[in-house]
Protein backbone atom coordinates (compact mmCIF):
# COMPACT_ATOMS: atom_id res chain seq x y z
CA UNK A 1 178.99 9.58 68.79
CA UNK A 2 176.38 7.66 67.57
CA UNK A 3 174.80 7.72 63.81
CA UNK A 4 171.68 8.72 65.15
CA UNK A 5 173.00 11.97 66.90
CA UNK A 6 175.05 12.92 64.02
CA UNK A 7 171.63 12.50 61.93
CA UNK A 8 169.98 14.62 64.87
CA UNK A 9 172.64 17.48 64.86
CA UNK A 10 172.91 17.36 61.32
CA UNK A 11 168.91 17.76 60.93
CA UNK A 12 168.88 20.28 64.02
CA UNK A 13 171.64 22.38 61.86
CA UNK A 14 169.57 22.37 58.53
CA UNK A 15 166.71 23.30 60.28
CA UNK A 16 168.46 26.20 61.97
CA UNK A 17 170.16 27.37 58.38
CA UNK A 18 166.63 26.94 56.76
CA UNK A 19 165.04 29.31 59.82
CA UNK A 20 168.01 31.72 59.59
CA UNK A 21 167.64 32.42 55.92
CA UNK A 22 163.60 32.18 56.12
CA UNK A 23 164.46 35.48 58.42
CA UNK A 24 166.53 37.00 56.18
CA UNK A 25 164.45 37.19 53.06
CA UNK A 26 161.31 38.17 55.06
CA UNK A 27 163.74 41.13 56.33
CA UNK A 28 164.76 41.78 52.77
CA UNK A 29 160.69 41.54 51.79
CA UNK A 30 160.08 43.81 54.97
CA UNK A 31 162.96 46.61 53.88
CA UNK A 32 161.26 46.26 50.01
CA UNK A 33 157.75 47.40 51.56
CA UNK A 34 159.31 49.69 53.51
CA UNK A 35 161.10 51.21 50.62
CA UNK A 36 157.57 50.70 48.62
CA UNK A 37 155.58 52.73 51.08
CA UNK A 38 157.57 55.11 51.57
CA UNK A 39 158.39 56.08 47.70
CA UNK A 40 154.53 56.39 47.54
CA UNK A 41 154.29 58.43 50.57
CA UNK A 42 156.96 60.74 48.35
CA UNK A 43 154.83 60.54 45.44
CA UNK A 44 151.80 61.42 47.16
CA UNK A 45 153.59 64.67 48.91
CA UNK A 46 155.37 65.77 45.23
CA UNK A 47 151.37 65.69 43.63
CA UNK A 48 150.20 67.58 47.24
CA UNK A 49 153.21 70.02 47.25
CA UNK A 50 152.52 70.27 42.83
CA UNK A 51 148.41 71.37 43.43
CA UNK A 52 149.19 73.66 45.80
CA UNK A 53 151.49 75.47 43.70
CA UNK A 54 148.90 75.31 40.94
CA UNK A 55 146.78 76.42 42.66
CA UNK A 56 148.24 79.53 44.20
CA UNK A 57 149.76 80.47 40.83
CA UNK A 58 146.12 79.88 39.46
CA UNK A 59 145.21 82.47 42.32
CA UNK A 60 147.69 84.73 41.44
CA UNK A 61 146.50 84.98 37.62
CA UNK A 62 143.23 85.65 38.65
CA UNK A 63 144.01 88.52 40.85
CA UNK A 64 145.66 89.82 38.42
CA UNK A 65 142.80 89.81 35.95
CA UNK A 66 141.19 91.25 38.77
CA UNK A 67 143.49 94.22 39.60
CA UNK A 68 143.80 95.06 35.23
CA UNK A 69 139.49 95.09 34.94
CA UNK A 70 139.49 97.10 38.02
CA UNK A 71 142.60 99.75 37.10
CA UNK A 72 141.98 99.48 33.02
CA UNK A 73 138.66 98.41 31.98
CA UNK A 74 136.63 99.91 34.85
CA UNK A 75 138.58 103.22 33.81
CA UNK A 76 138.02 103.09 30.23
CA UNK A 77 135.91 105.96 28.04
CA UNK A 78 133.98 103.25 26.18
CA UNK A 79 130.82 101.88 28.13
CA UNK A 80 130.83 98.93 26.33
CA UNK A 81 134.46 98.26 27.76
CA UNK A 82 133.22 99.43 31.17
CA UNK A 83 130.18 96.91 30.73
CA UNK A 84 132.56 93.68 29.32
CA UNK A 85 134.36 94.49 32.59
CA UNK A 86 131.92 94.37 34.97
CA UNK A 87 131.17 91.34 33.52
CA UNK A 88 134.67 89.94 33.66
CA UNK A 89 135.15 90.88 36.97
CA UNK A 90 131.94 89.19 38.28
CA UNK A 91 133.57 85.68 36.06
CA UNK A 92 136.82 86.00 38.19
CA UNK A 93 135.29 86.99 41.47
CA UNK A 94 133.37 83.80 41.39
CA UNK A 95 136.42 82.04 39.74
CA UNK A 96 138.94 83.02 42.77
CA UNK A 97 136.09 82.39 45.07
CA UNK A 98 135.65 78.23 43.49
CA UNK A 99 139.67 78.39 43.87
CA UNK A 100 140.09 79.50 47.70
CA UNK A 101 137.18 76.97 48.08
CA UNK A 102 138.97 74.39 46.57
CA UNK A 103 142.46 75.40 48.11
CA UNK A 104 140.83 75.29 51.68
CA UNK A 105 139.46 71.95 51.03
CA UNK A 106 142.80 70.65 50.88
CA UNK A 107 144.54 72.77 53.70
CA UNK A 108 146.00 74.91 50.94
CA UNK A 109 146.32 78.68 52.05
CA UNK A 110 145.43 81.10 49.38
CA UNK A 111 146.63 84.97 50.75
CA UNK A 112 148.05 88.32 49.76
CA UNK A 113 146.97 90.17 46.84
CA UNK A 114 149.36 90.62 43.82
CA UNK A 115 149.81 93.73 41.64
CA UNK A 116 149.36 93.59 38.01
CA UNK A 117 152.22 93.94 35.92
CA UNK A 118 151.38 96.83 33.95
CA UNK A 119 153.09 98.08 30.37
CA UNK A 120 152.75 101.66 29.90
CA UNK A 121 154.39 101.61 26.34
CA UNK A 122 150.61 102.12 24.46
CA UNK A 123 148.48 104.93 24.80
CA UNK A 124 145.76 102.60 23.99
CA UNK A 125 144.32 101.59 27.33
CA UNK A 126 141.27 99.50 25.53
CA UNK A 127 144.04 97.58 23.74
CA UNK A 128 146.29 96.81 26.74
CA UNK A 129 142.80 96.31 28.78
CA UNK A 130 142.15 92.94 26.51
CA UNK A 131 145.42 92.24 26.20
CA UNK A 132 145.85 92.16 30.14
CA UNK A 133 142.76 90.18 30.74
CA UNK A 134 143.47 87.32 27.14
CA UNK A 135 147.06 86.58 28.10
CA UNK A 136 145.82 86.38 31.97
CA UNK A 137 142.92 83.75 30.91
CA UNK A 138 145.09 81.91 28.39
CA UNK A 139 147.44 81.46 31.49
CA UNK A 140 144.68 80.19 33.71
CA UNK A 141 143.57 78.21 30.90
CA UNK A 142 147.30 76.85 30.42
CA UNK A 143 147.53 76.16 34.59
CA UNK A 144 144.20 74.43 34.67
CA UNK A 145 145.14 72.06 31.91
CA UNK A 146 147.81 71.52 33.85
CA UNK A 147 146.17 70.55 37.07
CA UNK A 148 143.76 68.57 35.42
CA UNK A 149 146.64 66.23 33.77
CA UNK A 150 148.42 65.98 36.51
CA UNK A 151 146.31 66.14 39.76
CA UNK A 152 145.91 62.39 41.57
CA UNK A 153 143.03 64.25 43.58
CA UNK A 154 139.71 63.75 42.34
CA UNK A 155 138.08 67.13 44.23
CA UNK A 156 140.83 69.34 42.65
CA UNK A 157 140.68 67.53 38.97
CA UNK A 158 136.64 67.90 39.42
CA UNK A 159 137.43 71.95 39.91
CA UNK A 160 139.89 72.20 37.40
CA UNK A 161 137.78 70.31 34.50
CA UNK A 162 134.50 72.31 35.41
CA UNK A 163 136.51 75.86 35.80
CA UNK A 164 138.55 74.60 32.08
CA UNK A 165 135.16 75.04 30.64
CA UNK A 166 134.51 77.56 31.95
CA UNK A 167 137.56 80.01 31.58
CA UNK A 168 137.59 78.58 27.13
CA UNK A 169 134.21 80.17 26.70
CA UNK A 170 135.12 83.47 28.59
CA UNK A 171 138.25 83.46 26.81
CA UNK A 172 136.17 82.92 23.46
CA UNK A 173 133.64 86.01 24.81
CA UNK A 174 136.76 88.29 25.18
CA UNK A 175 138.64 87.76 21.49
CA UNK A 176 135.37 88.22 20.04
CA UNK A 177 134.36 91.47 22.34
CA UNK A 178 138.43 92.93 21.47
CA UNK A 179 137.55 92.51 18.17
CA UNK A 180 134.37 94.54 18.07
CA UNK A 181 135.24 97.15 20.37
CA UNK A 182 138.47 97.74 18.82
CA UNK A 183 137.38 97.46 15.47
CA UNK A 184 134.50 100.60 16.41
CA UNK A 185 131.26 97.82 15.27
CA UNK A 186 128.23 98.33 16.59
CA UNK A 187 127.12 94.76 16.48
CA UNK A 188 125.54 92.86 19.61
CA UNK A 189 127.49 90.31 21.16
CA UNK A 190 126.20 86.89 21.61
């Protein structure tokens, strides 16, 4: 053989090692954006799959505030009671209304109405009335902090941020309305 085939093979071989592991590490770049896109296809379904748990839970809560104006505060022997109710359950009509609204805008099904979990150990009903409907807010309240922090979704962080205000002044209304009414005042509430 002459030197200039052994040059010639010996050029043909690097060129054939240097193709060969060209190959390889854009097959170990193509598995890495493989691996890329589909960890942030998992991300994106964990923060899909996490607001629509919040938001049916948020759902839930409100029901429930629902259901306890509706079988307590509706019921009550105080008209000023009866009046803060109807009031309250106007706020969480609208409020469960803004949440199926959100919920459908992201293909999120919102169904079935919940019972209340009820204690019958008072005789107070006014008491347990406020108490119902304060821990009830203070757990939308909780949940819609929540969604806000964590939400990727600009619609649903929008929704919880507006509904956040919201639900703090109502919740605000309500400790200062338990007071009064349970303390017997006859002042106006502002």
């Amino acid at each position: 053989m002459s030197l200039a085939n052994k040059q010639s093979q010996k050029l043909l071989i690097s060129q054939f090692v240097f193709t060969v592991l060209i190959c390889l590490s854009s097959y170990k770049k193509e598995e890495t954006k493989t691996a890329d896109i589909k960890r942030h296809v998992q991300n994106f379904r964990n923060s899909k799959s996490a607001d629509a748990g919040n938001l049916v839970e948020l759902a839930r809560i409100s029901k429930q505030t629902l259901e306890t104006n509706k079988e307590l505060g509706l019921e009550s022997s105080n008209n000023r009671v009866i009046n803060f109710s109807t009031v309250i359950i106007k706020n969480q009509t609208e409020f469960l209304e803004e949440i199926t609204k959100t919920a459908s805008s992201k293909l999120i099904i919102i169904n079935g109405i919940f019972k209340n979990e009820k204690s019958t150990d008072t005789l107070n009903k006014d008491a347990l009335y406020f108490d119902l409907i304060e821990r009830n807010i203070e757990k939308e309240i909780s949940l819609l902090q929540t969604i806000k922090r964590e939400t990727t979704d600009k619609e649903i962080s929008l929704f919880a941020f507006t509904s956040l205000q919201k639900q703090n002044r109502i919740l605000e209304i309500i400790r200062r309305f338990k007071l009064i009414i349970l303390n017997n005042e006859n002042t106006q509430i502002k």
